[in-house]
Protein backbone atom coordinates (compact mmCIF):
# COMPACT_ATOMS: atom_id res chain seq x y z
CA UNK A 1 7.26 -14.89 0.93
CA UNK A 2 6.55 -12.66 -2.04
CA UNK A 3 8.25 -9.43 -2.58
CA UNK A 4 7.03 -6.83 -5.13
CA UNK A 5 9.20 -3.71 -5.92
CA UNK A 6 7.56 -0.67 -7.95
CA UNK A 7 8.26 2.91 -8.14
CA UNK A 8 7.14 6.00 -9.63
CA UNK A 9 7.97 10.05 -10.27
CA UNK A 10 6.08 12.44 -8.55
CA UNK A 11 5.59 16.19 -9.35
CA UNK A 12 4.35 16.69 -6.14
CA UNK A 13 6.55 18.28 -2.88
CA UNK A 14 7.90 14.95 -0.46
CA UNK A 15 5.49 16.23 2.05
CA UNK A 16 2.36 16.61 -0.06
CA UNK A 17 2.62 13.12 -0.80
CA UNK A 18 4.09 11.54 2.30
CA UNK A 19 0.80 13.08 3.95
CA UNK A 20 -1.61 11.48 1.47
CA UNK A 21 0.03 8.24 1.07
CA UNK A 22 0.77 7.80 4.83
CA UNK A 23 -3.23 8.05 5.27
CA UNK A 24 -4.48 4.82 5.04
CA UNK A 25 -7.99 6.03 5.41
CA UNK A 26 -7.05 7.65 1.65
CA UNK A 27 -6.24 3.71 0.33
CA UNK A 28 -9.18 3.24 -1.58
CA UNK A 29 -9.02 6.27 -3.69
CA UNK A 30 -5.73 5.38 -5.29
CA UNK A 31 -5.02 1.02 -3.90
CA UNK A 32 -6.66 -0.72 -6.42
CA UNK A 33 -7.21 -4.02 -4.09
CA UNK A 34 -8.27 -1.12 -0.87
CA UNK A 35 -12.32 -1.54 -1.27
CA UNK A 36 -13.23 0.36 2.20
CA UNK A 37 -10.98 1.24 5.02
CA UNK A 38 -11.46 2.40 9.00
CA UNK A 39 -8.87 3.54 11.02
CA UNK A 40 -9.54 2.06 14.64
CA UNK A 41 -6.46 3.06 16.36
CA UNK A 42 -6.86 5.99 18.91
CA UNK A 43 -3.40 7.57 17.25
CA UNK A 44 -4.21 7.41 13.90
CA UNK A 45 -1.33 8.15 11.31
CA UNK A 46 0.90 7.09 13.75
CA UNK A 47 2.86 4.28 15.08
CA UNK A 48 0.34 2.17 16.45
CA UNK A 49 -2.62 3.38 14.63
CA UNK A 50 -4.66 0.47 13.70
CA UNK A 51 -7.50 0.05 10.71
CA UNK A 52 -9.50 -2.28 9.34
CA UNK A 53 -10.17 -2.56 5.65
CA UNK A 54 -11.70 -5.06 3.46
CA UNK A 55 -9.29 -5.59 0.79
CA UNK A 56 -10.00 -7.65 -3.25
CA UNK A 57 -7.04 -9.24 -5.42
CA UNK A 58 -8.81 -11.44 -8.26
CA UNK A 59 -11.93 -12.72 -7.40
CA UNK A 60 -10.76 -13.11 -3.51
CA UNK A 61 -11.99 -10.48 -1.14
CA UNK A 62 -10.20 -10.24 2.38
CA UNK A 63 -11.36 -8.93 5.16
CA UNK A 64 -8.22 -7.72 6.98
CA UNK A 65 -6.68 -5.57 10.05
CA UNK A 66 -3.67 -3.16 9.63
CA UNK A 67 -0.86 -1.52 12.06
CA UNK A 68 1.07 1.24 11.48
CA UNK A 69 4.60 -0.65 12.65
CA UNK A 70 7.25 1.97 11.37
CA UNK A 71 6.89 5.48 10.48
CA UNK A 72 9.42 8.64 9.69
CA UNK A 73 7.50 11.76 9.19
CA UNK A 74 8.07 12.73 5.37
CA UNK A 75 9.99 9.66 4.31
CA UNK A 76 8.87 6.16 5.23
CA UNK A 77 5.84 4.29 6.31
CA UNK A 78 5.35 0.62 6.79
CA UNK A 79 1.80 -1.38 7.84
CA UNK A 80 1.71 -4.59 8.16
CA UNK A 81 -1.65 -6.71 8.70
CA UNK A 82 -2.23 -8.52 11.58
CA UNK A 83 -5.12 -9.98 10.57
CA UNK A 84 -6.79 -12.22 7.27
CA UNK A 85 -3.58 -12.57 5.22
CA UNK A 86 0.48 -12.29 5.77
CA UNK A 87 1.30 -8.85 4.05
CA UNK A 88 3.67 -5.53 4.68
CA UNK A 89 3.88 -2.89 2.70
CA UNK A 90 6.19 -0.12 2.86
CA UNK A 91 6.65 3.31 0.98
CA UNK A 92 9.47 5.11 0.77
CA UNK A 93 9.92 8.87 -0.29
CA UNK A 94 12.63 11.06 -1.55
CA UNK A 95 13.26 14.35 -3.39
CA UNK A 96 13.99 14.15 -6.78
CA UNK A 97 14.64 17.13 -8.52
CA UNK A 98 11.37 19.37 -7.63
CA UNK A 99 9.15 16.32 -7.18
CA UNK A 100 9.71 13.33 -5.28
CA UNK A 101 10.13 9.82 -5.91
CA UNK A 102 8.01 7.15 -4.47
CA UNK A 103 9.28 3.38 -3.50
CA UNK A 104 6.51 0.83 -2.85
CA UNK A 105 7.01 -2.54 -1.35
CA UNK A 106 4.95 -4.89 -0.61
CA UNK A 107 5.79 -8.93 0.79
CA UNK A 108 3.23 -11.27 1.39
CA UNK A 109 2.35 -14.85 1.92
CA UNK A 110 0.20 -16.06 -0.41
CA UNK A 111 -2.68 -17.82 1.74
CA UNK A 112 -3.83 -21.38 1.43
CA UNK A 113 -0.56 -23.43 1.76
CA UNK A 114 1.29 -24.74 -1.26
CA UNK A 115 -1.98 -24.61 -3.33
CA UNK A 116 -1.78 -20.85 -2.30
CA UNK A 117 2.10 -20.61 -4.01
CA UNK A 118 1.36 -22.28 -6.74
CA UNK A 119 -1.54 -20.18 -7.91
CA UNK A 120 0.47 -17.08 -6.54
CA UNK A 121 3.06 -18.69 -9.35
CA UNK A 122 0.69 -18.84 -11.98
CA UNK A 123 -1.53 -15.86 -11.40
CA UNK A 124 -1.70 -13.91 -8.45
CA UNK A 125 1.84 -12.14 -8.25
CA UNK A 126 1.19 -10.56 -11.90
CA UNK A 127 -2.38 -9.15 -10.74
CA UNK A 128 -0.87 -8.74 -7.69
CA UNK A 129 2.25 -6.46 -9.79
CA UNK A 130 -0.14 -4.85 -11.74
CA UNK A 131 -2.33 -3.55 -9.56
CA UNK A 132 0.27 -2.07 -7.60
CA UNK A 133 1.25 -0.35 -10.91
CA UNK A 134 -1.89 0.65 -11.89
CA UNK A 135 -2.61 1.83 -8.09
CA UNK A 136 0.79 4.18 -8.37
CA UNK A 137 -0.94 5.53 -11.84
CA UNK A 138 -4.11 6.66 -9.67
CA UNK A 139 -1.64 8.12 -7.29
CA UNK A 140 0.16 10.40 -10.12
CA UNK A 141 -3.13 11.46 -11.63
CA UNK A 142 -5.11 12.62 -8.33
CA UNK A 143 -1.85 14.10 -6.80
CA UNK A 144 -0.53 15.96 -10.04
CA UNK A 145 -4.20 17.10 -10.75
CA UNK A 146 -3.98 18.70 -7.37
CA UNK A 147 -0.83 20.76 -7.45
């Protein structure tokens, strides 16, 4: 399994962003790889709450079902897919000074056996890194353009 670790600086309140970030009907304004997303569960934002989103790293594009396995209001959220590839990802939020700062995880299993690893090797975990980083960047600009 594949673990990515980025993190960024907010100047945003905990809450403002915990509420846009825990919204995963929100993904594909700021996930780069998030192309369209619907929230099936019947409690959505919750634990439980289930979606469905269609999802591109490289030229791949995955169709793919999410759950909401873990969730403290204001400070953590974790969704892990349950369907079309082997990911979690989790975010993490604290105060820092008058902002806040965001953790982002994400572990996966690259799909297609060992052929899979070895082009996650080569390729996919840098696109894979950057578009988390680049996806944090969206985040900044539409949630600092807001407050």
């Amino acid at each position: 399994m594949t673990r990515l670790d980025n993190a960024i600086e907010l100047k945003v309140p905990r809450e403002e962003v915990f509420a846009y970030v825990s919204n995963v009907a929100a993904q594909p304004e700021w996930v780069k790889w998030a192309k369209s997303v619907e929230v099936t569960g019947v409690t959505p934002g919750g634990v439980g709450s289930t979606d469905e989103m269609r999802m591109q790293i490289g030229p791949r594009k995955e169709n793919v079902e999410g759950l909401i396995s873990e969730l403290k209001e204001g400070h953590f959220v974790r969704r892990r897919l349950t369907k079309g590839m082997d990911m979690t990802e989790s975010l993490s939020l604290v105060n820092f000074g008058a902002g806040t700062k965001l953790a982002w995880t994400v572990e996966y299993t690259p799909p297609m056996g060992a052929m899979g690893r070895m082009i996650d090797l080569l390729f996919m975990v840098k696109l894979f890194d950057q578009l988390m980083k680049d996806s944090l960047t969206n985040l900044k600009e539409i949630l600092e353009a807001k407050a």
